[in-house]
PDB file of N, CA and C in Angstrom:
ATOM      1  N   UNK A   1       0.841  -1.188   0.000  1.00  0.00           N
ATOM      2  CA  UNK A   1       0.000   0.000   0.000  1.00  0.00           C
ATOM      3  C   UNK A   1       0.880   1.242   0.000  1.00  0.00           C
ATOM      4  N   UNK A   2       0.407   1.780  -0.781  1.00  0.00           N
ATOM      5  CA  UNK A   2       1.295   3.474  -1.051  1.00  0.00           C
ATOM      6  C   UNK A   2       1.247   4.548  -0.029  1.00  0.00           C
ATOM      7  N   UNK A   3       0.568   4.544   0.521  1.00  0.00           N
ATOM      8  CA  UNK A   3       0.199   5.262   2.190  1.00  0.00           C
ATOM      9  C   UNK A   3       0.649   4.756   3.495  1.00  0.00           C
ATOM     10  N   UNK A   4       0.875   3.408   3.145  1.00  0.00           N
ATOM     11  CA  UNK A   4       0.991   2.772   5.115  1.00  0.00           C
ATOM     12  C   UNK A   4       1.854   3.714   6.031  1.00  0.00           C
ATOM     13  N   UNK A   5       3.235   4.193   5.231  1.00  0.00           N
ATOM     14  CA  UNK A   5       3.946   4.717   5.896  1.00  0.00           C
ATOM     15  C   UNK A   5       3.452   6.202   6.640  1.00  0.00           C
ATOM     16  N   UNK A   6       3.161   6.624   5.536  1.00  0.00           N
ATOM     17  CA  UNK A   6       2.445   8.444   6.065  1.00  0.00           C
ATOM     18  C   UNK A   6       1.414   8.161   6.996  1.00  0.00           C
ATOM     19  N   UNK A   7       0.523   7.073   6.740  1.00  0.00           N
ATOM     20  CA  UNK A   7      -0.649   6.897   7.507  1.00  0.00           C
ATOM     21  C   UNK A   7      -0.012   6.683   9.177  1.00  0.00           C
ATOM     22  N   UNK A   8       0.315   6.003   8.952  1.00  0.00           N
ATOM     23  CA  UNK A   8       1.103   5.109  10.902  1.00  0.00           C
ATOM     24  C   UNK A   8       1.972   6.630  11.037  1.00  0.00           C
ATOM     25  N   UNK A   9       2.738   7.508  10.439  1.00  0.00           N
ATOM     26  CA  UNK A   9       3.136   8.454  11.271  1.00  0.00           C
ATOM     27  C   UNK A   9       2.206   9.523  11.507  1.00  0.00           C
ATOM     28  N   UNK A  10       1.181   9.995  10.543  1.00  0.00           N
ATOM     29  CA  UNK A  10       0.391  10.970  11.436  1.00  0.00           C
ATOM     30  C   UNK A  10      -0.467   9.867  12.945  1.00  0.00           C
ATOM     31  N   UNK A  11      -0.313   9.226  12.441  1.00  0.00           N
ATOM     32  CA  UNK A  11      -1.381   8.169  13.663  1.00  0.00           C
ATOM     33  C   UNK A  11      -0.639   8.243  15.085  1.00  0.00           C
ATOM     34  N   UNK A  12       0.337   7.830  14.584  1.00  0.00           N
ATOM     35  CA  UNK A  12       1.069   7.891  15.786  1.00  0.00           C
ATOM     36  C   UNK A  12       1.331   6.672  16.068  1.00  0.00           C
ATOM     37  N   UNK A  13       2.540   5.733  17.353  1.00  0.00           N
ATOM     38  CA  UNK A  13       2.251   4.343  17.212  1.00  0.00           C
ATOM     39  C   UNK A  13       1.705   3.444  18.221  1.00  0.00           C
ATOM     40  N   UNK A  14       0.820   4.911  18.794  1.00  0.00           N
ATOM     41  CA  UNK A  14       0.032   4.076  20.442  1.00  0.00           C
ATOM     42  C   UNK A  14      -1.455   4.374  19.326  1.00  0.00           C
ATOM     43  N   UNK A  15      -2.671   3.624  20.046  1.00  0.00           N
ATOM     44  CA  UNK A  15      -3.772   3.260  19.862  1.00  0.00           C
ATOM     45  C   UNK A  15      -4.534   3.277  21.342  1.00  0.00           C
ATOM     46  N   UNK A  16      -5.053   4.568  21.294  1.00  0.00           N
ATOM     47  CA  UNK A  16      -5.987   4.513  22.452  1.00  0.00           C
ATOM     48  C   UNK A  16      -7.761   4.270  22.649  1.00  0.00           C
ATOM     49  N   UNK A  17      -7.833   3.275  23.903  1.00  0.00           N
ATOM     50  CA  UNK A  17      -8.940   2.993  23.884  1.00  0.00           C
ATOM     51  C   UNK A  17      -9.440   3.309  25.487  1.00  0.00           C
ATOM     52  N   UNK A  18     -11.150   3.490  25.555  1.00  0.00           N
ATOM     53  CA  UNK A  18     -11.323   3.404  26.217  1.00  0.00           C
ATOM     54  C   UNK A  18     -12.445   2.597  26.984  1.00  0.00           C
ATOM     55  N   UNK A  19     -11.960   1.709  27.582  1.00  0.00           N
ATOM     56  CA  UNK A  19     -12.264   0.184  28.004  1.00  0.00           C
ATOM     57  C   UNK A  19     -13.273   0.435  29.558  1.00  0.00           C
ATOM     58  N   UNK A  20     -14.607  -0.233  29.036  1.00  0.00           N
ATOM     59  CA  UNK A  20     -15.328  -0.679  30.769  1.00  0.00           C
ATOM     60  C   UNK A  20     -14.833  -1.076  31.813  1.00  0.00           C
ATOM     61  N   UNK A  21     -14.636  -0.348  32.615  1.00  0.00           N
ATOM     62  CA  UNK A  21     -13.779  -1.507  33.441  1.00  0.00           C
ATOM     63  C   UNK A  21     -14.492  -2.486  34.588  1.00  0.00           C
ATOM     64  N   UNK A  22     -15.478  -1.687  34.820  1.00  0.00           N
ATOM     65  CA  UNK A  22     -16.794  -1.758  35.985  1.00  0.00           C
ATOM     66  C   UNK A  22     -18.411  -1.554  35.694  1.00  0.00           C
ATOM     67  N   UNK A  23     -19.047  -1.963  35.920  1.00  0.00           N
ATOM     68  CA  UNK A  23     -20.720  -1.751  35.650  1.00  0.00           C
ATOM     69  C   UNK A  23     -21.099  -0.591  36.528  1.00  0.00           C
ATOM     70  N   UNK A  24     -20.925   0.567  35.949  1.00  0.00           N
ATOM     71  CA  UNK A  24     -21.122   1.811  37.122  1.00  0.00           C
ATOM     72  C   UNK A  24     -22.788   1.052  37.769  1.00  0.00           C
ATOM     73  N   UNK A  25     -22.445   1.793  38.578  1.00  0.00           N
ATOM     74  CA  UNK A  25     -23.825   2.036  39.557  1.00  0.00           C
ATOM     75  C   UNK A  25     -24.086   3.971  39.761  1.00  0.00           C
ATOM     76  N   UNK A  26     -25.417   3.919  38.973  1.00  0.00           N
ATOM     77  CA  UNK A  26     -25.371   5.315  39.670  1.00  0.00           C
ATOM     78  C   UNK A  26     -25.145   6.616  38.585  1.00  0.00           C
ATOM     79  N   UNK A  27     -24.861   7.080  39.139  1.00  0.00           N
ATOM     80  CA  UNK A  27     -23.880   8.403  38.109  1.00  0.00           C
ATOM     81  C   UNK A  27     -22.780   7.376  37.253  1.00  0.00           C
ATOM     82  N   UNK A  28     -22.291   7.720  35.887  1.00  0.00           N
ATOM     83  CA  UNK A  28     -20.949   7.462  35.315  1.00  0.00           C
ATOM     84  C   UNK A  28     -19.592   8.341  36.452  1.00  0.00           C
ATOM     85  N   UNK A  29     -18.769   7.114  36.529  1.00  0.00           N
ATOM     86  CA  UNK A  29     -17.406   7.854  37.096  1.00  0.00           C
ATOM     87  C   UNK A  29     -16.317   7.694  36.092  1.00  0.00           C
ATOM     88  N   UNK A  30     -15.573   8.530  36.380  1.00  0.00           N
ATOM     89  CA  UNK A  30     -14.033   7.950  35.455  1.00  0.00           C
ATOM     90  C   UNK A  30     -13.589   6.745  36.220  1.00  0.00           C
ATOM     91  N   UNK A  31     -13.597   6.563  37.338  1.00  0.00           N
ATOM     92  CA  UNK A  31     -13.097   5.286  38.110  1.00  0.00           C
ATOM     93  C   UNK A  31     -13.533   4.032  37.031  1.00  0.00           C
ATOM     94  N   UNK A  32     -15.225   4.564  36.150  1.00  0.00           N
ATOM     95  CA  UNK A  32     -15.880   3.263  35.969  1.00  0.00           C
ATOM     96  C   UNK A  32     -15.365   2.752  34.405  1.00  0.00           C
ATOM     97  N   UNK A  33     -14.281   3.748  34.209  1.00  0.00           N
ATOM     98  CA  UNK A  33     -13.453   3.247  32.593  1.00  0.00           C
ATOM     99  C   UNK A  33     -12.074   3.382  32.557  1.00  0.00           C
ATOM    100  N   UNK A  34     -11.297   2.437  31.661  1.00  0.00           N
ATOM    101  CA  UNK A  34      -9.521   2.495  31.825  1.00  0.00           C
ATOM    102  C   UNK A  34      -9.358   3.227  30.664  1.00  0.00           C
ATOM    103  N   UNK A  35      -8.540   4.102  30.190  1.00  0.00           N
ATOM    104  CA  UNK A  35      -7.412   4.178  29.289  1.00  0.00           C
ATOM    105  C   UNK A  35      -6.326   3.702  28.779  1.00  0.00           C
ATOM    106  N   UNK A  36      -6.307   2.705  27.523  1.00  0.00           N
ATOM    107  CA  UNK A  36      -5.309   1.663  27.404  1.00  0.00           C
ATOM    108  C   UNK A  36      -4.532   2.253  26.188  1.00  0.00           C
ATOM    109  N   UNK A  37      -3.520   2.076  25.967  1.00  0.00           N
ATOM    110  CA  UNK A  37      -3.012   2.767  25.015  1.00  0.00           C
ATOM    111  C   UNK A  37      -1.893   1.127  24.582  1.00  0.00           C
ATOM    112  N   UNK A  38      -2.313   0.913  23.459  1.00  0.00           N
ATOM    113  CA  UNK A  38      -1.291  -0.121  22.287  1.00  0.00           C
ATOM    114  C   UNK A  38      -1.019   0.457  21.353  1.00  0.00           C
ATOM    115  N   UNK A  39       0.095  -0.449  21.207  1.00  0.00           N
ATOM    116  CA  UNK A  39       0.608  -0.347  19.234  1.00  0.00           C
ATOM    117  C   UNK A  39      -0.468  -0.717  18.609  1.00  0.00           C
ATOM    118  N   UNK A  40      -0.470   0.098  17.935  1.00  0.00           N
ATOM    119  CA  UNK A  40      -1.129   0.118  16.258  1.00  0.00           C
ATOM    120  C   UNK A  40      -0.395  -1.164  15.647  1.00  0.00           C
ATOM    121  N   UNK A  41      -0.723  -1.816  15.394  1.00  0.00           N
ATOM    122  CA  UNK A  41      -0.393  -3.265  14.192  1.00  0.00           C
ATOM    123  C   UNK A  41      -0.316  -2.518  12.800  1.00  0.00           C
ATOM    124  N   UNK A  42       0.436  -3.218  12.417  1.00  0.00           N
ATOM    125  CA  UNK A  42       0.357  -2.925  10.704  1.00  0.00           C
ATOM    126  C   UNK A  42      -0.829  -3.403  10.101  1.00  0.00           C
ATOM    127  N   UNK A  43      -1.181  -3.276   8.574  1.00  0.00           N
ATOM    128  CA  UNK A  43      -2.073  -3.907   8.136  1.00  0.00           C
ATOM    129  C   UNK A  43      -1.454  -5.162   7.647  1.00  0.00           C
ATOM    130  N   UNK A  44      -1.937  -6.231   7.645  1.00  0.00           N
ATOM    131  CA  UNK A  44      -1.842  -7.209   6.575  1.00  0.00           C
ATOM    132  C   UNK A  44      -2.528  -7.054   5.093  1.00  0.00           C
ATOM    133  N   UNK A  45      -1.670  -8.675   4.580  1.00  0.00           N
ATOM    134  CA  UNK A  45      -2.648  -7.987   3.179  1.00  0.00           C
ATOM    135  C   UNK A  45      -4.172  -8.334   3.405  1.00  0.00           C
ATOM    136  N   UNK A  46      -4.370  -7.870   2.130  1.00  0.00           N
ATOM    137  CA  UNK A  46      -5.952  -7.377   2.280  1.00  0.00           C
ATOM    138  C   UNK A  46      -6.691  -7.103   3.908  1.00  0.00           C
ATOM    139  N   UNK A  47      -6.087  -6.036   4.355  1.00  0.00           N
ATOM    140  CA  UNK A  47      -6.297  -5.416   5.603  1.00  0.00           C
ATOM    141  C   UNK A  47      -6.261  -3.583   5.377  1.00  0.00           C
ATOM    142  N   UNK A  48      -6.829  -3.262   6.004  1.00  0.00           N
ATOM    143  CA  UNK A  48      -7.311  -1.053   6.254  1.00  0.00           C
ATOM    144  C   UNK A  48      -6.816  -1.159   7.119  1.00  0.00           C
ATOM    145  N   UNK A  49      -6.402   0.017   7.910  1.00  0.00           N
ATOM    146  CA  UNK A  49      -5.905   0.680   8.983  1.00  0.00           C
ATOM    147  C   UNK A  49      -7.253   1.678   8.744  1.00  0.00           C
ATOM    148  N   UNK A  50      -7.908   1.913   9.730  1.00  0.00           N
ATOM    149  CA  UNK A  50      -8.781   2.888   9.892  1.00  0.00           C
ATOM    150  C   UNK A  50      -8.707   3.607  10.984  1.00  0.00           C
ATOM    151  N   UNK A  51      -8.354   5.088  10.623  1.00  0.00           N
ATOM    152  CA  UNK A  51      -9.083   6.192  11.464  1.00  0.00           C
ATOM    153  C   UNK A  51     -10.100   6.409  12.355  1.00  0.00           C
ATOM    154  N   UNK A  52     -10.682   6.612  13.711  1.00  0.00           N
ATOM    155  CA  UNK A  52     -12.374   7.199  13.966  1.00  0.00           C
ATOM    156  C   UNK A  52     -11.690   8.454  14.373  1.00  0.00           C
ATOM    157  N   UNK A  53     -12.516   9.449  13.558  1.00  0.00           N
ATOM    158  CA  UNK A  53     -12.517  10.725  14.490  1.00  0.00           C
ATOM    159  C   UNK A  53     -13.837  11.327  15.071  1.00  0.00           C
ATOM    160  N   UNK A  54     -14.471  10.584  14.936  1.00  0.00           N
ATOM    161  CA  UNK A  54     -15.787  10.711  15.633  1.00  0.00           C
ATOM    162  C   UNK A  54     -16.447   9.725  16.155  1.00  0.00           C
ATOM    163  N   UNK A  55     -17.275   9.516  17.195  1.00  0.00           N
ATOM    164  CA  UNK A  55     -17.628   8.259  17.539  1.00  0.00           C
ATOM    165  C   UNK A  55     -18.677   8.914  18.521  1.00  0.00           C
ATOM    166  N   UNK A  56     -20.234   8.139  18.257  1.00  0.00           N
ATOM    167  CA  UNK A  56     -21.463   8.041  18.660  1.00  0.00           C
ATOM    168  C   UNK A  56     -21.815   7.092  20.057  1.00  0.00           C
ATOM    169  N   UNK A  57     -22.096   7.939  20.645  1.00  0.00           N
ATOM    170  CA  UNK A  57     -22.498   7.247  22.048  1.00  0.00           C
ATOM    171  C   UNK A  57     -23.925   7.798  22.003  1.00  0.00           C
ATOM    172  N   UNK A  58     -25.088   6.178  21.828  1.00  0.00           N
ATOM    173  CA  UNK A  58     -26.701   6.600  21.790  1.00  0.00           C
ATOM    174  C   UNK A  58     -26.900   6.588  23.564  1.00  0.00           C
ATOM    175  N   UNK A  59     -27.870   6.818  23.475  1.00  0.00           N
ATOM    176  CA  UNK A  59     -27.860   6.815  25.367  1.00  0.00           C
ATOM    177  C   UNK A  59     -28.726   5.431  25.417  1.00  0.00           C
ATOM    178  N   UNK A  60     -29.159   4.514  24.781  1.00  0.00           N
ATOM    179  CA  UNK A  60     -28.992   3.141  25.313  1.00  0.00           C
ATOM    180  C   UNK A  60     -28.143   2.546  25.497  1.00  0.00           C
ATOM    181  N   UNK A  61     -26.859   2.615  25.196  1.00  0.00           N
ATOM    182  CA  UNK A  61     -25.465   2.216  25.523  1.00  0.00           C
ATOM    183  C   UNK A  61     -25.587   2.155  26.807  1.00  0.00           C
ATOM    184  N   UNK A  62     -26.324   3.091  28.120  1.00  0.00           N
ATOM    185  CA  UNK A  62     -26.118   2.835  29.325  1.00  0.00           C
ATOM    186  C   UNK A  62     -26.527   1.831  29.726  1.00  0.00           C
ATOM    187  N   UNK A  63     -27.754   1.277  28.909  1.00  0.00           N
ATOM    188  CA  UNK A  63     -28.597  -0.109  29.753  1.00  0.00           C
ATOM    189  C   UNK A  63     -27.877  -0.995  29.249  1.00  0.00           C
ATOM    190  N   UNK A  64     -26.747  -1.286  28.151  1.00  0.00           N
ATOM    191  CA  UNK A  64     -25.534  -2.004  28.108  1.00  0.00           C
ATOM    192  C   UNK A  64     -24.698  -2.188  28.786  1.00  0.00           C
ATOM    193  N   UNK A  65     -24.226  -1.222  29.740  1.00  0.00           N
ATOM    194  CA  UNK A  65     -23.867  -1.129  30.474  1.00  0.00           C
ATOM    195  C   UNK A  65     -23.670  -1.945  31.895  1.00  0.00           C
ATOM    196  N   UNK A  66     -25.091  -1.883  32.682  1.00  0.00           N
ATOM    197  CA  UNK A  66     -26.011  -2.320  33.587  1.00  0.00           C
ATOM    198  C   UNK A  66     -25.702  -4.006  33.433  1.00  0.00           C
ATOM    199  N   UNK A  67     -26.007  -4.023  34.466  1.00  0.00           N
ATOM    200  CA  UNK A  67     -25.856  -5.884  34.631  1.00  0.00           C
ATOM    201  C   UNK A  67     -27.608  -6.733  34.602  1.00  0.00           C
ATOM    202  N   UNK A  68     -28.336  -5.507  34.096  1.00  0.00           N
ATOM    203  CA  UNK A  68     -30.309  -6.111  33.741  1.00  0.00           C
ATOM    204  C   UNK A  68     -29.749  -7.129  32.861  1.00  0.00           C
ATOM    205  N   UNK A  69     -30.576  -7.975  32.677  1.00  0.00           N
ATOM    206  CA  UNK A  69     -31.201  -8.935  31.578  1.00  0.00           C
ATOM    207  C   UNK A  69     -31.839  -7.899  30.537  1.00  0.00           C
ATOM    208  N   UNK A  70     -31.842  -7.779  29.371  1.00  0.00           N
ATOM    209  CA  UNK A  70     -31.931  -7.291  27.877  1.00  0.00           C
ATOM    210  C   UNK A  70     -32.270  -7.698  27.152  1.00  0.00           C
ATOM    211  N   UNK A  71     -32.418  -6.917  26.244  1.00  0.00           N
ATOM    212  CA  UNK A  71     -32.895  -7.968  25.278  1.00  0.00           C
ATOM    213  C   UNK A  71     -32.001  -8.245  24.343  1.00  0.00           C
ATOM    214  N   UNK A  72     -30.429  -7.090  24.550  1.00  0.00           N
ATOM    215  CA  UNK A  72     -29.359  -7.840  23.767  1.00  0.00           C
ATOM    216  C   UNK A  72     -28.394  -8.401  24.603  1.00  0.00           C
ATOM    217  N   UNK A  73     -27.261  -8.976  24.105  1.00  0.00           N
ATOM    218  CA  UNK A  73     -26.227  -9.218  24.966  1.00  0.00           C
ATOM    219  C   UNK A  73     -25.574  -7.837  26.001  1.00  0.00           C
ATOM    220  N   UNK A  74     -25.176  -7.907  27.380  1.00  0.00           N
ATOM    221  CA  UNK A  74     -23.886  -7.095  27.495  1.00  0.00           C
ATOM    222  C   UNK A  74     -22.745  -7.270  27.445  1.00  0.00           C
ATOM    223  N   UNK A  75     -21.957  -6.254  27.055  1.00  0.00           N
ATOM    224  CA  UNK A  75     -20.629  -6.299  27.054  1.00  0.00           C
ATOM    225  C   UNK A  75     -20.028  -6.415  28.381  1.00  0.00           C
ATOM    226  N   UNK A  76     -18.952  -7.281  28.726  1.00  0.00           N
ATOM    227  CA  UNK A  76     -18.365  -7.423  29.435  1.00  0.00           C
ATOM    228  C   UNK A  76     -17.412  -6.848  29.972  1.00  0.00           C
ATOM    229  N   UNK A  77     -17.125  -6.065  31.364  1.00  0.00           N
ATOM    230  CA  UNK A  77     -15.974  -5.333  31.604  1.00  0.00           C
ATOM    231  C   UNK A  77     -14.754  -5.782  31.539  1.00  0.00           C
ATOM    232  N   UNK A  78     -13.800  -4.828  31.422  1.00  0.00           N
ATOM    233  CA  UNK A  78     -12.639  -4.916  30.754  1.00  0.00           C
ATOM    234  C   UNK A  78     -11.485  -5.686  32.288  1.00  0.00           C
ATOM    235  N   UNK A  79     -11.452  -6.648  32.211  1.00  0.00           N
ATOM    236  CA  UNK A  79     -10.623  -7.443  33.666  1.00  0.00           C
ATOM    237  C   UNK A  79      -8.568  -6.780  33.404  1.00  0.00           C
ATOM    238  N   UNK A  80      -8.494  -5.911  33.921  1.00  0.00           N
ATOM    239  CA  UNK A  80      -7.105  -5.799  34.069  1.00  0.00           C
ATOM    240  C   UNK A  80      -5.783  -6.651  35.120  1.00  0.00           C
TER     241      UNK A  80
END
């Protein structure tokens, strides 16, 4: 790919996320999420490296959250 290189240096070569760590109760805390920061992987072939510079949080995401029964799966907190 004719870009990989330019791409991974504006990117940078950490990858930050931010991971559940706990099923808040209550108000959201920062206590109740980690900040993880990895390497960026290269792409393989037939593999993207993708960008988000924006990212949607609906406010049912909170009852994802919650340890209720749903009617979808929840996601599981992040065990450090």
């Amino acid at each position: 790919m004719f870009c990989d290189n330019y791409l991974l240096a504006q990117l940078g070569s950490e990858d930050q996320q931010i991971l559940l760590k706990s099923r808040p109760l209550g108000e959201l805390k920062e206590s109740d999420f980690a900040l993880v920061e990895t390497p960026i992987p290269e792409p393989g072939e037939d593999e993207v490296l993708n960008r988000t510079i924006y990212l949607c949080l609906d406010p049912y995401m909170r009852d994802q959250m919650s340890d209720r029964v749903i009617h979808q799966l929840n996601p599981l907190p992040h065990t450090t």
